[in-house]
Protein backbone atom coordinates (compact mmCIF):
# COMPACT_ATOMS: atom_id res chain seq x y z
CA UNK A 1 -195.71 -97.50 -122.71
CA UNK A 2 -194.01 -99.50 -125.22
CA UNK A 3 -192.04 -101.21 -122.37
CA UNK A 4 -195.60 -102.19 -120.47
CA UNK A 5 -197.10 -103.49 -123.62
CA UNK A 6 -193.88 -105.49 -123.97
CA UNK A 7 -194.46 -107.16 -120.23
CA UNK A 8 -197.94 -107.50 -120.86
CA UNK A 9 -197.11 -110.22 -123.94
CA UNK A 10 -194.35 -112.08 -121.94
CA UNK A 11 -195.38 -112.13 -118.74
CA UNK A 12 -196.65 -115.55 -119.38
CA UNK A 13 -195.49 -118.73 -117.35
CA UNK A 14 -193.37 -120.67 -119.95
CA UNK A 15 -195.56 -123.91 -120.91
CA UNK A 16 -193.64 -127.53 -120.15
CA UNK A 17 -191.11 -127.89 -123.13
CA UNK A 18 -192.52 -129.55 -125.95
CA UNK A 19 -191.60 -133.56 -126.29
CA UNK A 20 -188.00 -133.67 -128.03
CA UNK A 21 -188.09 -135.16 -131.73
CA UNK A 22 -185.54 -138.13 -132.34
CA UNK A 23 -182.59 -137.08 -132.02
CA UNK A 24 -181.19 -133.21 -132.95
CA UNK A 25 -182.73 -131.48 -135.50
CA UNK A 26 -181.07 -131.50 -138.98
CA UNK A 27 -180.18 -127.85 -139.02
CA UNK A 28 -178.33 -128.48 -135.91
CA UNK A 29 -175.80 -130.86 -137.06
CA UNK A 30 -175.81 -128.60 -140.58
CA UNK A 31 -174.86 -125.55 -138.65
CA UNK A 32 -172.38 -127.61 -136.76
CA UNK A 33 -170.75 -128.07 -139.51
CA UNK A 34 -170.58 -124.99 -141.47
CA UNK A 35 -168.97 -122.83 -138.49
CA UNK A 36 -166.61 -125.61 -138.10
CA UNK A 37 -167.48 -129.40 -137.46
CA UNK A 38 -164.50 -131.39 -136.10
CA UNK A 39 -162.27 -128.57 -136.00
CA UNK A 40 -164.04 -128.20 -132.72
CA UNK A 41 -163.01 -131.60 -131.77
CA UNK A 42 -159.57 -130.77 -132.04
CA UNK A 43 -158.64 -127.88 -130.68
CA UNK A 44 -157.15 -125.25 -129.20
CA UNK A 45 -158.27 -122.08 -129.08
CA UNK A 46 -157.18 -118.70 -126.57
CA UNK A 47 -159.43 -115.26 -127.35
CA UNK A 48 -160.76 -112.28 -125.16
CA UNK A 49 -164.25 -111.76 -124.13
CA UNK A 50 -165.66 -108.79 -123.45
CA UNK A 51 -168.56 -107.17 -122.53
CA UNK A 52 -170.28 -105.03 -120.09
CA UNK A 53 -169.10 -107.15 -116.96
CA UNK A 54 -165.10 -106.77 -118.29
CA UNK A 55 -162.91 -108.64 -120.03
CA UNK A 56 -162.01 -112.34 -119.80
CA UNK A 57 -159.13 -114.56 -121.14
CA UNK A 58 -160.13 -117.67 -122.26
CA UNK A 59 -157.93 -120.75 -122.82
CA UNK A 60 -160.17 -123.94 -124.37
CA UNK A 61 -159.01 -127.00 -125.56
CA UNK A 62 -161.43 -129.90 -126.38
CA UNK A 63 -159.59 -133.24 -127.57
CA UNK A 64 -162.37 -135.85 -128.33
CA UNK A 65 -164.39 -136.17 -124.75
CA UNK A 66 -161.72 -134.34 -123.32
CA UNK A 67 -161.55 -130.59 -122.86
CA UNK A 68 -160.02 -127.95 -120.44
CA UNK A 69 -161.24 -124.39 -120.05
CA UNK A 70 -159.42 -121.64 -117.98
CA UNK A 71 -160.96 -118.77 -117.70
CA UNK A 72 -159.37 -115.30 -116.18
CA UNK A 73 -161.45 -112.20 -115.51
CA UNK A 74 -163.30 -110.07 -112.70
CA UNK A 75 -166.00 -111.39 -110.18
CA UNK A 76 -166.98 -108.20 -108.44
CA UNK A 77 -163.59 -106.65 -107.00
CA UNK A 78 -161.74 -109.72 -107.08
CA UNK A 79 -159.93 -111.33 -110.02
CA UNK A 80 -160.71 -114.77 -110.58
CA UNK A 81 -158.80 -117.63 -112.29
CA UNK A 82 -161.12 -120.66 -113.01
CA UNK A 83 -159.49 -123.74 -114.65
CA UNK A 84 -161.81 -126.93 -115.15
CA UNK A 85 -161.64 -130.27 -117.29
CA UNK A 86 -163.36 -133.62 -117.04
CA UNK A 87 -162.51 -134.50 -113.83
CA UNK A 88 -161.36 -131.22 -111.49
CA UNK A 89 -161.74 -127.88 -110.75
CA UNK A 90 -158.83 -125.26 -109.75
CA UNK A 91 -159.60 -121.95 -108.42
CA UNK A 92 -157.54 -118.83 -107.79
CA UNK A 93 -158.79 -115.10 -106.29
CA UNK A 94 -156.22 -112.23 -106.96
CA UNK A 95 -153.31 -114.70 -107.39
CA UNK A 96 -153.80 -116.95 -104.68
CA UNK A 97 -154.84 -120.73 -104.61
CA UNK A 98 -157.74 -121.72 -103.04
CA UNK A 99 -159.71 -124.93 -102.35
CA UNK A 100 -163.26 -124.88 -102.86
CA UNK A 101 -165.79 -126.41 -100.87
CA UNK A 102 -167.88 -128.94 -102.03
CA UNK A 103 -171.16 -127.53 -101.93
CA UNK A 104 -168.76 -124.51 -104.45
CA UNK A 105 -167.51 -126.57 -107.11
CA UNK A 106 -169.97 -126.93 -109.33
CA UNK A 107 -171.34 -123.20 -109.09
CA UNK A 108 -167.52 -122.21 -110.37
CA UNK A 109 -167.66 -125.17 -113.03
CA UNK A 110 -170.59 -123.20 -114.19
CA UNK A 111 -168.66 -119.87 -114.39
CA UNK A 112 -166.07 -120.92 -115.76
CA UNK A 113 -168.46 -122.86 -118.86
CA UNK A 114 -170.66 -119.77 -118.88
CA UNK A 115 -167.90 -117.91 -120.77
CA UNK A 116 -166.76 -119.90 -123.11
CA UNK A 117 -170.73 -121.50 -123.78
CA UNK A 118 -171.67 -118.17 -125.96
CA UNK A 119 -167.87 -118.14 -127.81
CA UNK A 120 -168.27 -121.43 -129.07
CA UNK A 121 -171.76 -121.89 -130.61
CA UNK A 122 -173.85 -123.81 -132.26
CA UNK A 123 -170.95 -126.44 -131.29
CA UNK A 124 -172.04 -126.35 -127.69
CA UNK A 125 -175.40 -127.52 -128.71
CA UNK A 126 -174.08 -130.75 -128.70
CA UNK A 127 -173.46 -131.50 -125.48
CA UNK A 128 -175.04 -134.41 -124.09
CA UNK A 129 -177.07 -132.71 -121.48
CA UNK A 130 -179.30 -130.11 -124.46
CA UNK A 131 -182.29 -130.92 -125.23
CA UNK A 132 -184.37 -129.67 -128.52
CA UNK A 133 -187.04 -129.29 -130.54
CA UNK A 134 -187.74 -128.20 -134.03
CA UNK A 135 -189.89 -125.24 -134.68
CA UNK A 136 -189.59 -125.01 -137.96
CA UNK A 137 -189.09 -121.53 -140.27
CA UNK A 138 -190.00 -118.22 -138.85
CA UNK A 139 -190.14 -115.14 -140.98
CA UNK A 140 -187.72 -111.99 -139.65
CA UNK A 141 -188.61 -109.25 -141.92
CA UNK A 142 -187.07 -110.90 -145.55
CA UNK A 143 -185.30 -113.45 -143.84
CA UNK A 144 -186.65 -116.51 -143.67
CA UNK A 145 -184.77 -118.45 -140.47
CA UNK A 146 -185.52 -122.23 -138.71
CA UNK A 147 -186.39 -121.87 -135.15
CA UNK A 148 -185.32 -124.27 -132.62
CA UNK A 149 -186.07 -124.35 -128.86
CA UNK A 150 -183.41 -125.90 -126.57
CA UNK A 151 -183.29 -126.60 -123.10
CA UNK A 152 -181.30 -128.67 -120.66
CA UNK A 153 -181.68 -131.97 -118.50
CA UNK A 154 -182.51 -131.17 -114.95
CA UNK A 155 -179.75 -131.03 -112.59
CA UNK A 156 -176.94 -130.63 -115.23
CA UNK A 157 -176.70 -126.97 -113.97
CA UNK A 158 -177.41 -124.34 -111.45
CA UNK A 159 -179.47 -122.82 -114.65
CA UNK A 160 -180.53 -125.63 -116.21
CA UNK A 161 -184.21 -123.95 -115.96
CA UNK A 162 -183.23 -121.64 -118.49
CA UNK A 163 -184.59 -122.17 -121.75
CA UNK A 164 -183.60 -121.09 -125.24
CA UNK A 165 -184.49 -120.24 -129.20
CA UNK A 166 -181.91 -119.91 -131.98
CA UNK A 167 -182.60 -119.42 -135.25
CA UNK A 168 -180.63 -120.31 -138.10
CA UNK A 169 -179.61 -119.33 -141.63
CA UNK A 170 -182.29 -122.08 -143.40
CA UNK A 171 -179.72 -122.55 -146.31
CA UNK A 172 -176.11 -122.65 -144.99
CA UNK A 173 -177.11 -123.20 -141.50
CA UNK A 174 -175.36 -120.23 -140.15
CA UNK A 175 -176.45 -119.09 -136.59
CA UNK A 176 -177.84 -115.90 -136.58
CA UNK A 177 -179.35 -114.98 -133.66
CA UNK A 178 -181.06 -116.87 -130.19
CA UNK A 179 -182.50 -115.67 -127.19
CA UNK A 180 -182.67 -117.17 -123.52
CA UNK A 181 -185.19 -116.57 -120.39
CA UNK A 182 -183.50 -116.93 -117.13
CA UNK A 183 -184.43 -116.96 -113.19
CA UNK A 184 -182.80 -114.03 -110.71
CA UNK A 185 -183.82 -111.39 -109.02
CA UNK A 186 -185.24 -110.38 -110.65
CA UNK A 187 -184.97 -112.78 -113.74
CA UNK A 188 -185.39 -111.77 -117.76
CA UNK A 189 -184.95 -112.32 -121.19
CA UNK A 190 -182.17 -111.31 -123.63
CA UNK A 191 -181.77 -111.68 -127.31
CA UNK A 192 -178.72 -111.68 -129.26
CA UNK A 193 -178.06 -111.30 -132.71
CA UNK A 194 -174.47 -112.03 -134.41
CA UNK A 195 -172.27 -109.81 -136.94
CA UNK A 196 -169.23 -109.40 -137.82
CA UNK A 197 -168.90 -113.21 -138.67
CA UNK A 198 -164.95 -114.53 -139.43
CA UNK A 199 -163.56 -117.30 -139.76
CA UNK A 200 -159.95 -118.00 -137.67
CA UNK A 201 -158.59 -121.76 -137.77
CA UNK A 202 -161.25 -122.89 -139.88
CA UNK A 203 -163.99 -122.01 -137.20
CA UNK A 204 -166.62 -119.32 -137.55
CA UNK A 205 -166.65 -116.90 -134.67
CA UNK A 206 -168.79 -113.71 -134.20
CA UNK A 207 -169.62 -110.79 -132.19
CA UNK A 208 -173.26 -110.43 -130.34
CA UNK A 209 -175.56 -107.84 -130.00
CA UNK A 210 -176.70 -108.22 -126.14
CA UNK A 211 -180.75 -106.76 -126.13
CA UNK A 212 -182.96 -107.54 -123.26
CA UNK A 213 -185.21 -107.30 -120.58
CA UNK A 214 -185.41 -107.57 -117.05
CA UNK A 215 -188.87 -108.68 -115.20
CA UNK A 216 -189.77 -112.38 -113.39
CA UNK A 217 -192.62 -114.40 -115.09
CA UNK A 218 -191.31 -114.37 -118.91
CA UNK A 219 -191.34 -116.50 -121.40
CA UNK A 220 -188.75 -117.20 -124.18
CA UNK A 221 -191.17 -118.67 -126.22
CA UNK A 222 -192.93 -115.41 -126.67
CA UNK A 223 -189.89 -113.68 -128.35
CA UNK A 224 -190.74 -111.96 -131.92
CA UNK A 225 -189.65 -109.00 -133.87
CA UNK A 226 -192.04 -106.97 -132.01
CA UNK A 227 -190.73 -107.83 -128.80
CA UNK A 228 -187.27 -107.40 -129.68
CA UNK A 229 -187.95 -104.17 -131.10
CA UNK A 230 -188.89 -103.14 -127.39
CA UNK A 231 -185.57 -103.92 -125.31
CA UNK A 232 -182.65 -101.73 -124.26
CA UNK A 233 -179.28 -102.19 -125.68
CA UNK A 234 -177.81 -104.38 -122.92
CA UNK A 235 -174.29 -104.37 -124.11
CA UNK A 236 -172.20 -105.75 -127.06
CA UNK A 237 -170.09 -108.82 -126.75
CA UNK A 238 -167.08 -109.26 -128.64
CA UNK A 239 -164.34 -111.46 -129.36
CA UNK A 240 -160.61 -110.47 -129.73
CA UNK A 241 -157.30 -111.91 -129.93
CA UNK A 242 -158.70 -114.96 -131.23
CA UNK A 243 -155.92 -118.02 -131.89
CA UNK A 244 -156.87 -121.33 -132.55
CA UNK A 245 -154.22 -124.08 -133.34
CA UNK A 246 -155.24 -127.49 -134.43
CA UNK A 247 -154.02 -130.52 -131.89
CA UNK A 248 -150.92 -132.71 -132.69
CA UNK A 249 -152.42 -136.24 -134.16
């Protein structure tokens, strides 16, 4: 019953994103910042994800503009290697080289940036292609938290139709939590929350709490504590091994 009552206030087209303000938000750049401003910039950094779809190695360096990601872990029964930078993408299955098509290349840059996109926030919010919108504070129980709604520019991705909230620590700017609608079959929500915060290298990393819920038709923006309350444990993400070595000058 719960579950039904939980369709029954999302199953709501998600309205036209609301006109972005000039330029990010302030809590963006402050939360930028505080889990680790231009150490991003100039870095290294090699970790393990894992979660209920395996575990991945991840190898990211982002020097100014430039950056490199390889990314090693399963795709169904094979065993992918996915390495991608400015200008190329590589591509190995179960040791061997292959050469993607064209029509490929950009579905494997997106697997390859899928991984290391949750690792590495709020910095990824600053890629050119996000747009946002401030929504203000929210109260979560005690916690007061500023909302924000994010989405992309069409055509940047093969889900740049997905649309996001995060919500931050108002003081420090710490990320605590955001939540994301996306299209499949069928297509969902999920909500993730972050603990066990630490800081390696001088950049703030944490774990996620995966919850969600699988239907077509919902809407992000209808996400609350009520809601929340409702979904299944989807699985926990965490972070291991984590190195991250600052760049020559």
């Amino acid at each position: 019953m719960t579950f039904l009552l939980l369709l029954a206030g999302l199953g709501v087209a998600s309205p036209a994103p609301p006109a972005p303000a000039d330029g990010p938000p302030a809590i963006v750049g402050r939360s930028i910042e505080f889990h680790g401003g231009e150490r991003y910039t100039s870095s290294r950094t090699r970790l393990k994800l894992c979660s209920l779809s395996g575990c991945y190695d991840l190898d990211v360096t982002v020097d100014g503009g430039r950056f490199a990601y390889r990314v090693e872990g399963p795709r169904g029964e094979e065993r992918w290697v996915v390495r991608i930078d400015n200008d190329s993408v590589e591509w190995w299955v179960d040791g061997e080289p292959r050469e993607p098509e064209p029509e490929r290349v950009q579905a494997l840059r997106d697997w390859a940036t899928a991984r290391v996109y949750f690792c590495f926030l709020p910095y990824r919010l600053a890629d050119p292609s996000v747009r946002m919108t401030d929504l203000g504070i929210e109260s979560w129980g005690d916690r007061r938290l500023h909302k924000v709604k994010v989405w992309f520019e069409a055509g940047s991705s093969t889900d740049a139709n997905d649309e996001y909230l995060y919500w931050f620590d108002a003081g420090t700017g710490r990320l605590e939590q955001f939540a994301y609608s996306f299209e499949g079959r069928p297509g969902g929500l999920r909500f993730r929350r972050g603990f066990e915060y630490r800081r390696v290298g001088g950049l703030l990393f944490f774990d996620q709490e995966n919850l969600g819920v699988d239907a077509d038709g919902l809407s992000v923006d209808s996400i609350d504590e009520e809601s929340v309350a409702a979904m299944r444990t989807v699985s926990t993400v965490r972070l291991r091994e984590l190195r991250v070595e600052p760049l020559a000058p």
